[in-house]
PDB file of N, CA and C in Angstrom:
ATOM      1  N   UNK A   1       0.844  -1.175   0.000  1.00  0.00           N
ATOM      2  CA  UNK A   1       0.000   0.000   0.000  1.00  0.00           C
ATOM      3  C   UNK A   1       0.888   1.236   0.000  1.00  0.00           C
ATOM      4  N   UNK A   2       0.712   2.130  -0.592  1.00  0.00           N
ATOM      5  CA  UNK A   2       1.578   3.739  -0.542  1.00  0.00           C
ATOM      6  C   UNK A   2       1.383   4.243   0.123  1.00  0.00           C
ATOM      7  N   UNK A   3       2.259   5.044   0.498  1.00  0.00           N
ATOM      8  CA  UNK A   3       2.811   5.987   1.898  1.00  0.00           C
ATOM      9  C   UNK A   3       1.663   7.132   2.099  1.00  0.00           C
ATOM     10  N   UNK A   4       0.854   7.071   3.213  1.00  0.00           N
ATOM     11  CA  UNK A   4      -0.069   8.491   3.182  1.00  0.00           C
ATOM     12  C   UNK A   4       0.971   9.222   4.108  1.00  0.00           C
ATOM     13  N   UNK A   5       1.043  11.059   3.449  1.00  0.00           N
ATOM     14  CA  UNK A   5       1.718  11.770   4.279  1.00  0.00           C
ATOM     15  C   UNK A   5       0.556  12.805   4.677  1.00  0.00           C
ATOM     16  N   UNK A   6       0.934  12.978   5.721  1.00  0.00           N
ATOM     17  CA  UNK A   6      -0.419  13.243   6.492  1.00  0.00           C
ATOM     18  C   UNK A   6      -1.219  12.440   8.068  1.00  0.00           C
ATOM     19  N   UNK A   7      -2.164  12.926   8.446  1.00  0.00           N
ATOM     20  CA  UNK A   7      -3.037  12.269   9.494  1.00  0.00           C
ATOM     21  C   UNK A   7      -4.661  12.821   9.178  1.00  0.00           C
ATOM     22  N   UNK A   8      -5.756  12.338   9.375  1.00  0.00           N
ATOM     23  CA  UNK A   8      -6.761  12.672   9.761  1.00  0.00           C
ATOM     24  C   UNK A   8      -6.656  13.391  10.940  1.00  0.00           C
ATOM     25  N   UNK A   9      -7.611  14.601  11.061  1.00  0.00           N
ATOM     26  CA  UNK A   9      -8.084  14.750  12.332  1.00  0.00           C
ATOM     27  C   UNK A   9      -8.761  13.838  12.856  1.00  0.00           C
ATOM     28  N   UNK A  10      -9.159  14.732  14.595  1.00  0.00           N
ATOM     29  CA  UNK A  10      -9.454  14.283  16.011  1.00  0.00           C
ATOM     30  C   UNK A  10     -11.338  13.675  14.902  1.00  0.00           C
ATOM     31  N   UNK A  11     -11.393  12.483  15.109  1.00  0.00           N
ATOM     32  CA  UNK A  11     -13.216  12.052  15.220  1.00  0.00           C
ATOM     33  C   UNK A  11     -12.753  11.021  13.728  1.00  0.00           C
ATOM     34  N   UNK A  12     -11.938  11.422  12.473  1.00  0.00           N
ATOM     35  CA  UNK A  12     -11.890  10.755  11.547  1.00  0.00           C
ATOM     36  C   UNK A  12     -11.054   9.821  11.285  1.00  0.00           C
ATOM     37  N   UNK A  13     -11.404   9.118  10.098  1.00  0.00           N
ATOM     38  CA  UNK A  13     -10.897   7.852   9.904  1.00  0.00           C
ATOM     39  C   UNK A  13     -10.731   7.226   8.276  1.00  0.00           C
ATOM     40  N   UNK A  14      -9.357   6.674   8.135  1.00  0.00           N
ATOM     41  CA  UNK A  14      -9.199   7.373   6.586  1.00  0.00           C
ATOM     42  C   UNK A  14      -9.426   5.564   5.663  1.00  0.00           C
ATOM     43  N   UNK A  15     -10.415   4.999   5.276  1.00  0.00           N
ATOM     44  CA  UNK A  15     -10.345   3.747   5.392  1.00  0.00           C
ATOM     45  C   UNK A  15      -9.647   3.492   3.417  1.00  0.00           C
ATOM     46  N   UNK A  16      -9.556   2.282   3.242  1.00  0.00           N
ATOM     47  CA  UNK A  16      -9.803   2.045   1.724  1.00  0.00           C
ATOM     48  C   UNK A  16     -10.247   0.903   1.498  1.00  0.00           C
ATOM     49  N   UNK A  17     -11.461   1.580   0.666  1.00  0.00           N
ATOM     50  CA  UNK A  17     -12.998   0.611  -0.047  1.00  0.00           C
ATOM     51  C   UNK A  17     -12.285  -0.356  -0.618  1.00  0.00           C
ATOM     52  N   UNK A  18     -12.991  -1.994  -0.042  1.00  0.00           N
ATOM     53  CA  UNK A  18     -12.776  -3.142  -0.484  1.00  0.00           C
ATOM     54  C   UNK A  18     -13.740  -3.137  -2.045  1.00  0.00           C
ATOM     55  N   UNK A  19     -12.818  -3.378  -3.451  1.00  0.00           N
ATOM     56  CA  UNK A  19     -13.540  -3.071  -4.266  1.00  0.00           C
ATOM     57  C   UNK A  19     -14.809  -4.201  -4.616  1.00  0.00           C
ATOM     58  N   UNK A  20     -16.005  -3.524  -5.771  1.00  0.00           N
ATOM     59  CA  UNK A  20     -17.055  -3.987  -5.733  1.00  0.00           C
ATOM     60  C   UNK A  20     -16.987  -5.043  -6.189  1.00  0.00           C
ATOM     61  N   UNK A  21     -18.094  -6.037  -6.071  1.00  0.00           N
ATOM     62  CA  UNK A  21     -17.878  -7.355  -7.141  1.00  0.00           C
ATOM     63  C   UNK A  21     -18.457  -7.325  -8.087  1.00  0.00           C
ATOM     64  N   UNK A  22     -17.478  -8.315  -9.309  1.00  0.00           N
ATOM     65  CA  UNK A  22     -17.534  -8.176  -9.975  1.00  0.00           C
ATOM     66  C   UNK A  22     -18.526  -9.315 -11.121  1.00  0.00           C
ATOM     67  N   UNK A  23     -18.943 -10.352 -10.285  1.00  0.00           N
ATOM     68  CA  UNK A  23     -19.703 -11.279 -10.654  1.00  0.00           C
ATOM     69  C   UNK A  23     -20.589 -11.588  -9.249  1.00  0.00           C
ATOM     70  N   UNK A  24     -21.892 -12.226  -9.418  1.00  0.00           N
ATOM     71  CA  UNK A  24     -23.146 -12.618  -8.414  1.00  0.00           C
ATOM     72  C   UNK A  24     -22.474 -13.904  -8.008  1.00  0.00           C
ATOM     73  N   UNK A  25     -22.858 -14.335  -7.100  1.00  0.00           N
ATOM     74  CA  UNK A  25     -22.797 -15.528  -6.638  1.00  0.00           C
ATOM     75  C   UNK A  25     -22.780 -17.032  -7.561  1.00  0.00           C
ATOM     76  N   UNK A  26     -24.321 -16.705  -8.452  1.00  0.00           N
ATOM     77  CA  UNK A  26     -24.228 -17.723  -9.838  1.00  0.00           C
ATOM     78  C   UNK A  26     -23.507 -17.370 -11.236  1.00  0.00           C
ATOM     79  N   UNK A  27     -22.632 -16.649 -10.946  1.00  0.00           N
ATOM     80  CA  UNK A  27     -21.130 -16.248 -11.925  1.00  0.00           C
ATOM     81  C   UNK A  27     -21.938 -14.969 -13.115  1.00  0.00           C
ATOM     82  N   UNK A  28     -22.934 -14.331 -12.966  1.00  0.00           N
ATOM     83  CA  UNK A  28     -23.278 -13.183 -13.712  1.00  0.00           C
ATOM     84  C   UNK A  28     -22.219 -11.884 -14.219  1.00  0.00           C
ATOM     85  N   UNK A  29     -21.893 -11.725 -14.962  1.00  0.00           N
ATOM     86  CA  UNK A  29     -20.865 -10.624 -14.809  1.00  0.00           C
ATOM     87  C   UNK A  29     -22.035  -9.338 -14.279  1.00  0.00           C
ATOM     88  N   UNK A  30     -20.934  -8.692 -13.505  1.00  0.00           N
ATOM     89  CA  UNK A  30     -21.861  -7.145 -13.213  1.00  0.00           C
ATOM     90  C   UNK A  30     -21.254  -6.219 -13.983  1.00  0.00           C
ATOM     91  N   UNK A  31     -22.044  -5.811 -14.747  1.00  0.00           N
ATOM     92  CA  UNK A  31     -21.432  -4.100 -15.631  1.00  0.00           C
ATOM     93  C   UNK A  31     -21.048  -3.281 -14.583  1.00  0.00           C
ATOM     94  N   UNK A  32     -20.209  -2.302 -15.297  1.00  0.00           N
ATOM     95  CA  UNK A  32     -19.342  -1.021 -14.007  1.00  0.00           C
ATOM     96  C   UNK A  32     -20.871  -0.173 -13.655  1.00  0.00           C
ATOM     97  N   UNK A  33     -21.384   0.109 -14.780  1.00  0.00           N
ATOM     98  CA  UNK A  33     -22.772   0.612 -14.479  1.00  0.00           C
ATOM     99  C   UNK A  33     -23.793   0.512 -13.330  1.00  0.00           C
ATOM    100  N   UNK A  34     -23.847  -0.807 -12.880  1.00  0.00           N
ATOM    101  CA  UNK A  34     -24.714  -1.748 -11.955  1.00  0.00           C
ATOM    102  C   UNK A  34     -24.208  -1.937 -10.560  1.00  0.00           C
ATOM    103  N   UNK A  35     -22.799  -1.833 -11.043  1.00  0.00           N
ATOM    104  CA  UNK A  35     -21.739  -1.842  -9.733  1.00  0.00           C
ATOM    105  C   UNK A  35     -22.552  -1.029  -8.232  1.00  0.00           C
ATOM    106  N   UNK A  36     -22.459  -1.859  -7.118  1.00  0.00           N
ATOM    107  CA  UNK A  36     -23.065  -1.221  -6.201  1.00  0.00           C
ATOM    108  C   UNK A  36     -21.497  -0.509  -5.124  1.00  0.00           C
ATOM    109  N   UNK A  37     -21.970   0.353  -4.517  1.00  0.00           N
ATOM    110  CA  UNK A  37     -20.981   1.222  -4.116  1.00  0.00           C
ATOM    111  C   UNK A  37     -20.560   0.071  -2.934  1.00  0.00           C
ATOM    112  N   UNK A  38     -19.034   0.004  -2.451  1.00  0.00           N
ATOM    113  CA  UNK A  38     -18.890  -1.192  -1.704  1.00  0.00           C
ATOM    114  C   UNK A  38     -19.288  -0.245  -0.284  1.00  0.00           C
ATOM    115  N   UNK A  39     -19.278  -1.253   0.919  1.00  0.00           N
ATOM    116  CA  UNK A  39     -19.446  -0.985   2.069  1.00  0.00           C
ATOM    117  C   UNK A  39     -18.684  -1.286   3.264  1.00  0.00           C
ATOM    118  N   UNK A  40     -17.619  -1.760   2.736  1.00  0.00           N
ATOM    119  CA  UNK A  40     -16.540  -2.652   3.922  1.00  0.00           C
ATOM    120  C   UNK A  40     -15.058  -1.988   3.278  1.00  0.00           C
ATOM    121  N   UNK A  41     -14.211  -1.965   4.074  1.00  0.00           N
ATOM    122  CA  UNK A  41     -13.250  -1.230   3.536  1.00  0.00           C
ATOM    123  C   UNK A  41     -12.128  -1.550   4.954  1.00  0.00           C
ATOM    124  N   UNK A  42     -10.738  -1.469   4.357  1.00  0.00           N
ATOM    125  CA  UNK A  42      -9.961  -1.558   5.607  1.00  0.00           C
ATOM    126  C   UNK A  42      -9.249   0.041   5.907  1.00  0.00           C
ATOM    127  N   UNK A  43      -9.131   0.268   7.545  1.00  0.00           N
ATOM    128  CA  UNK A  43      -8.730   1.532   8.192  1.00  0.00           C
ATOM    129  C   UNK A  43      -7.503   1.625   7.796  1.00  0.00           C
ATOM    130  N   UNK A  44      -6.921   2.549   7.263  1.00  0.00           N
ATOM    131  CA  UNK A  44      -5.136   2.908   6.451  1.00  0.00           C
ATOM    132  C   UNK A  44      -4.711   3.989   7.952  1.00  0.00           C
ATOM    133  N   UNK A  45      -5.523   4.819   8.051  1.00  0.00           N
ATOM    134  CA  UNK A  45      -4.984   5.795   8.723  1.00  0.00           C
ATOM    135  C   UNK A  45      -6.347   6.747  10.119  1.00  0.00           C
ATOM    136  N   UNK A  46      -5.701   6.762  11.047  1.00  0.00           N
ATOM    137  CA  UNK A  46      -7.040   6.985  12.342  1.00  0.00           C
ATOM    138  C   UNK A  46      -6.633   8.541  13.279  1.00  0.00           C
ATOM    139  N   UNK A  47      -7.408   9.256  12.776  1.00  0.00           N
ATOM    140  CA  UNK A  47      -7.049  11.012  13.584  1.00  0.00           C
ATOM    141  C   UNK A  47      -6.937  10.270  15.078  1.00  0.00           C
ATOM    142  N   UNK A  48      -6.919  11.717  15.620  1.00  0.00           N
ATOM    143  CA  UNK A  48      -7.017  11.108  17.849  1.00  0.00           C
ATOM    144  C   UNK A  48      -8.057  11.126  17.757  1.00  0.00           C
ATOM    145  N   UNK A  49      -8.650  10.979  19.345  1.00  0.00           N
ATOM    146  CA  UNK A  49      -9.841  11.202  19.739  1.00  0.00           C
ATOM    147  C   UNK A  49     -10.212  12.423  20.097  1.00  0.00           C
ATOM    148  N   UNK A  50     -11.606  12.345  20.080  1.00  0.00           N
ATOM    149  CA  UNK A  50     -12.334  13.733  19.983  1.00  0.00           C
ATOM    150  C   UNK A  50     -12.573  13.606  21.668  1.00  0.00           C
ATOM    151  N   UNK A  51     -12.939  14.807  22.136  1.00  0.00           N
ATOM    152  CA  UNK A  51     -12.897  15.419  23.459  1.00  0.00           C
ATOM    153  C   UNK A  51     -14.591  13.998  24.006  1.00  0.00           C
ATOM    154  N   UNK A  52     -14.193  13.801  25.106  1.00  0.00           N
ATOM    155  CA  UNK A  52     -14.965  12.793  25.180  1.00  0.00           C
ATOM    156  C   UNK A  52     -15.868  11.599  24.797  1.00  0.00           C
ATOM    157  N   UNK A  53     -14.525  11.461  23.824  1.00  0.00           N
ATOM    158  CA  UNK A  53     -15.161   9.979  23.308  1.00  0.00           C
ATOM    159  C   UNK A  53     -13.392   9.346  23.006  1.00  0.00           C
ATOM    160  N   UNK A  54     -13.702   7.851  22.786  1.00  0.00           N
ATOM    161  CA  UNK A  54     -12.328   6.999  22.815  1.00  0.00           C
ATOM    162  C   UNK A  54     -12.338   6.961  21.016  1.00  0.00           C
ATOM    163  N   UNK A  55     -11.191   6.162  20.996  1.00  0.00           N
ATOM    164  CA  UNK A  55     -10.900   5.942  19.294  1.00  0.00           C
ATOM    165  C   UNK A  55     -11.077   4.078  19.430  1.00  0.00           C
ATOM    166  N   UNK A  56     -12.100   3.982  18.822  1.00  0.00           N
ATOM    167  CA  UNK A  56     -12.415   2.481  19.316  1.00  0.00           C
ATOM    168  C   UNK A  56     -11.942   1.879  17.374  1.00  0.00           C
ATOM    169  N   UNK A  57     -11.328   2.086  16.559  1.00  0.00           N
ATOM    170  CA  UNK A  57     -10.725   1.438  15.538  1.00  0.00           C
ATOM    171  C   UNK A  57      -9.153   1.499  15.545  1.00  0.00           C
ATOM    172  N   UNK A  58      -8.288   0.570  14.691  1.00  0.00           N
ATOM    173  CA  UNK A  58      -7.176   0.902  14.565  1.00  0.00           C
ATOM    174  C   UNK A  58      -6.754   0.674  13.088  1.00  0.00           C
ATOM    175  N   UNK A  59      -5.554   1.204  12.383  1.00  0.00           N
ATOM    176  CA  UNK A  59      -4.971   0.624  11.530  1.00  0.00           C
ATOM    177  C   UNK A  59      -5.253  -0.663  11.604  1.00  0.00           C
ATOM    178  N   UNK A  60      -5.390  -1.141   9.816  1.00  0.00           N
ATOM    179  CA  UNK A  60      -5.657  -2.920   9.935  1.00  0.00           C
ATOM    180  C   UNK A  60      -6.947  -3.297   9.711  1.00  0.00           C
ATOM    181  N   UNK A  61      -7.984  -2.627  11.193  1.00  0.00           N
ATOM    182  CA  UNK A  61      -9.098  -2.861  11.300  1.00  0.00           C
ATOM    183  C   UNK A  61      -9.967  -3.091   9.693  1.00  0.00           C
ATOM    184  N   UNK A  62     -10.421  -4.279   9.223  1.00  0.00           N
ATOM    185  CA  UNK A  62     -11.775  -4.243   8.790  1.00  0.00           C
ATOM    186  C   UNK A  62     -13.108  -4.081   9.051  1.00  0.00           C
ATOM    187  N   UNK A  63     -13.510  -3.160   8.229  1.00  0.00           N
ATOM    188  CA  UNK A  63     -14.763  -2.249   8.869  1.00  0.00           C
ATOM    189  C   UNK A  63     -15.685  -2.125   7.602  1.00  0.00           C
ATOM    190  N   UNK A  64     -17.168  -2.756   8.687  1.00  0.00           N
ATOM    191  CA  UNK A  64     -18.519  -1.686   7.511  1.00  0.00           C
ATOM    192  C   UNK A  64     -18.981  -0.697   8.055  1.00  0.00           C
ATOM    193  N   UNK A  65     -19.459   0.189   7.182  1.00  0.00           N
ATOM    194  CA  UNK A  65     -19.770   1.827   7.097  1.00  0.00           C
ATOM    195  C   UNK A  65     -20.865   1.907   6.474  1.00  0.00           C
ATOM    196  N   UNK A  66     -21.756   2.986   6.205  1.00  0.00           N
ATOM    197  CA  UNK A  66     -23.313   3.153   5.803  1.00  0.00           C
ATOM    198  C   UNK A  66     -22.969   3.428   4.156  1.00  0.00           C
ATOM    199  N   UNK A  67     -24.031   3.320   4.005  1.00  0.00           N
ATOM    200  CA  UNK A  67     -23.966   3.440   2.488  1.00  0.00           C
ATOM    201  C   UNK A  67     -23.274   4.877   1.867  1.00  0.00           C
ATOM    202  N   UNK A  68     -24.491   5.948   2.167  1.00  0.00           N
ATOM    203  CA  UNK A  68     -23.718   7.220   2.067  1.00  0.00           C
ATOM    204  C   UNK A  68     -23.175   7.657   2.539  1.00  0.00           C
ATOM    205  N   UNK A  69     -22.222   6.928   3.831  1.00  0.00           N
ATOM    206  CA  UNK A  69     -20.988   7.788   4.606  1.00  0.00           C
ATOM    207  C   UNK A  69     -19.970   8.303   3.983  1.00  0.00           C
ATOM    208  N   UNK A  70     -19.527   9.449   4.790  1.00  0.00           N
ATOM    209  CA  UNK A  70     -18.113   9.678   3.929  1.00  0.00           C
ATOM    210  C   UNK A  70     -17.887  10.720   3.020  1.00  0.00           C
ATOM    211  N   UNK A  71     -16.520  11.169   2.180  1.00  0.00           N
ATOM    212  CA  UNK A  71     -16.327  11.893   1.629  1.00  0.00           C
ATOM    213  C   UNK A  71     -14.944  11.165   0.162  1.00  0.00           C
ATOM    214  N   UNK A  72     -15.481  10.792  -0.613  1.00  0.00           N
ATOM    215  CA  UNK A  72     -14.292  10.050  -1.573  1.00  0.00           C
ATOM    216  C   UNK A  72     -13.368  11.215  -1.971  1.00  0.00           C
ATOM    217  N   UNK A  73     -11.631  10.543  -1.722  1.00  0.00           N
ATOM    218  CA  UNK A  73     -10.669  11.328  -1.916  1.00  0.00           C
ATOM    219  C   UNK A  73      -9.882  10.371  -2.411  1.00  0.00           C
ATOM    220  N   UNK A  74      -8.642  11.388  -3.123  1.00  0.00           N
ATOM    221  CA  UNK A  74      -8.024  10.458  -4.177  1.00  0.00           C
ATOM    222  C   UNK A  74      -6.480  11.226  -3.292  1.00  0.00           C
ATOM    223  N   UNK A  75      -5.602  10.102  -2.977  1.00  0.00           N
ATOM    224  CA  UNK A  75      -3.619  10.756  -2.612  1.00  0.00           C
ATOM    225  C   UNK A  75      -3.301   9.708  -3.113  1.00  0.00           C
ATOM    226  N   UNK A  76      -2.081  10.426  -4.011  1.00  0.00           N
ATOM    227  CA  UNK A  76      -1.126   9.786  -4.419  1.00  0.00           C
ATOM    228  C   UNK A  76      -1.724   8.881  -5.603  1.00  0.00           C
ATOM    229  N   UNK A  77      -2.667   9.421  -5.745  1.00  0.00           N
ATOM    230  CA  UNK A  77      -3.898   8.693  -7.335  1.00  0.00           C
ATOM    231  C   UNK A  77      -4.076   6.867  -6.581  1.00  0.00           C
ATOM    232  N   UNK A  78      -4.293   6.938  -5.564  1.00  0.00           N
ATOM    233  CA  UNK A  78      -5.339   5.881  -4.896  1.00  0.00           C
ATOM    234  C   UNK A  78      -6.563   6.538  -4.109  1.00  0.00           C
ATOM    235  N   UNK A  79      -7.818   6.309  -4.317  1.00  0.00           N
ATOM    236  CA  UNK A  79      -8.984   6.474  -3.775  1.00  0.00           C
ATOM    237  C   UNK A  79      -9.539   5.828  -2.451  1.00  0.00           C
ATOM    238  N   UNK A  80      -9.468   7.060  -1.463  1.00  0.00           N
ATOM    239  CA  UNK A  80     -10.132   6.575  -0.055  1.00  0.00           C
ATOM    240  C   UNK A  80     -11.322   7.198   0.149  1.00  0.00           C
ATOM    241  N   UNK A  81     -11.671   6.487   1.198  1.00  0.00           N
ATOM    242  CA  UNK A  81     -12.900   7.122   1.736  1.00  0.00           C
ATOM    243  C   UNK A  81     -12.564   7.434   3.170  1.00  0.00           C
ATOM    244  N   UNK A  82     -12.807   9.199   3.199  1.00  0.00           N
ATOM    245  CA  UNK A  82     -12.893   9.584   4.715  1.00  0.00           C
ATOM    246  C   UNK A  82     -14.361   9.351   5.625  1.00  0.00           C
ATOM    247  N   UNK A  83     -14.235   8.977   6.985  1.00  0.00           N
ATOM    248  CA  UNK A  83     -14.851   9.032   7.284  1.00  0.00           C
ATOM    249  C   UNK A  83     -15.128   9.408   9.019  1.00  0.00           C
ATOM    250  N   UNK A  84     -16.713   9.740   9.031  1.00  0.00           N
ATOM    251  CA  UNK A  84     -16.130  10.099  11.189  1.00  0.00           C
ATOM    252  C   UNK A  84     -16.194   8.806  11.696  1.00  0.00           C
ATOM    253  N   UNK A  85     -15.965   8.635  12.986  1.00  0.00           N
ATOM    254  CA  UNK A  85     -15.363   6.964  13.280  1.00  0.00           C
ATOM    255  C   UNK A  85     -17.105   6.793  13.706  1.00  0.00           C
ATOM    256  N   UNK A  86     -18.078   8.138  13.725  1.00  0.00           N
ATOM    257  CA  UNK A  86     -19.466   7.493  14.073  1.00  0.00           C
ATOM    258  C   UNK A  86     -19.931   6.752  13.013  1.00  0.00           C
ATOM    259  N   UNK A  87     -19.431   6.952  11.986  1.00  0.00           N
ATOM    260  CA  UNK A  87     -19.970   6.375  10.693  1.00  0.00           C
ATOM    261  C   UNK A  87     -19.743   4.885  10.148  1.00  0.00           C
ATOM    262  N   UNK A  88     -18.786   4.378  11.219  1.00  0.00           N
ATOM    263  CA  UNK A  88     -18.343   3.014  10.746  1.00  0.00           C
ATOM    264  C   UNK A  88     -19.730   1.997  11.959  1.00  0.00           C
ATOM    265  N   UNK A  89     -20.169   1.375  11.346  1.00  0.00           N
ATOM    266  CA  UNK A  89     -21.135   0.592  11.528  1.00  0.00           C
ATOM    267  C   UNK A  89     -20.670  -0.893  12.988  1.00  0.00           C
ATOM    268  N   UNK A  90     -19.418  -1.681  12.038  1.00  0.00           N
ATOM    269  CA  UNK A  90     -19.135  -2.659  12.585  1.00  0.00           C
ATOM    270  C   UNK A  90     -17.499  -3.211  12.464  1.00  0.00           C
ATOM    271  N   UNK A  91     -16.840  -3.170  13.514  1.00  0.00           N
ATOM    272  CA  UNK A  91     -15.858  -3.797  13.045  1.00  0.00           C
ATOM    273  C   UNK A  91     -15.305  -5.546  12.769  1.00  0.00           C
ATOM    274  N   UNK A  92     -15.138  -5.982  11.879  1.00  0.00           N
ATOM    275  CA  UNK A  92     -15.113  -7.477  11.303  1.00  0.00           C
ATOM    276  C   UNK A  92     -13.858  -7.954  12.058  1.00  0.00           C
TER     277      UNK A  92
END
């Protein structure tokens, strides 16, 4: 994975989207069109904590997040998704 220079701030969390699939279960191809936005993604990079609350993810962590969470950003021409650590759903 490439070097992020940088940190998130205090509450965020900088993950990268496990990409979508690309065939159904009974081997269908999926067009890019149809492609559903993924929802699980692993944590690259984790701001501090915000004034009374803990940082309950770490680097590593695999994590799902809501559908429309987030903010898509592109460093170093790889695409992450920022997000606040309220927004991550579950950690796997």
């Amino acid at each position: 994975m490439a070097q992020i220079s940088g940190r998130p701030l205090a509450g965020k969390v900088l993950v990268k989207a496990k990409e979508a699939e690309t065939k159904t279960a009974g081997g269908i191809i999926i067009p890019d069109s149809a492609k559903e936005k993924p929802l699980q993604g692993e944590v690259v990079a984790v701001g501090g904590a915000k004034k009374d609350e803990i940082v309950e993810v770490k680097v590593g962590d695999n994590v799902l997040y809501g559908k429309y969470s987030g903010t898509e950003i592109n460093l170093n021409g790889v695409d992450y998704l920022l997000l606040n650590q309220s927004d991550i759903l579950f950690i796997l």
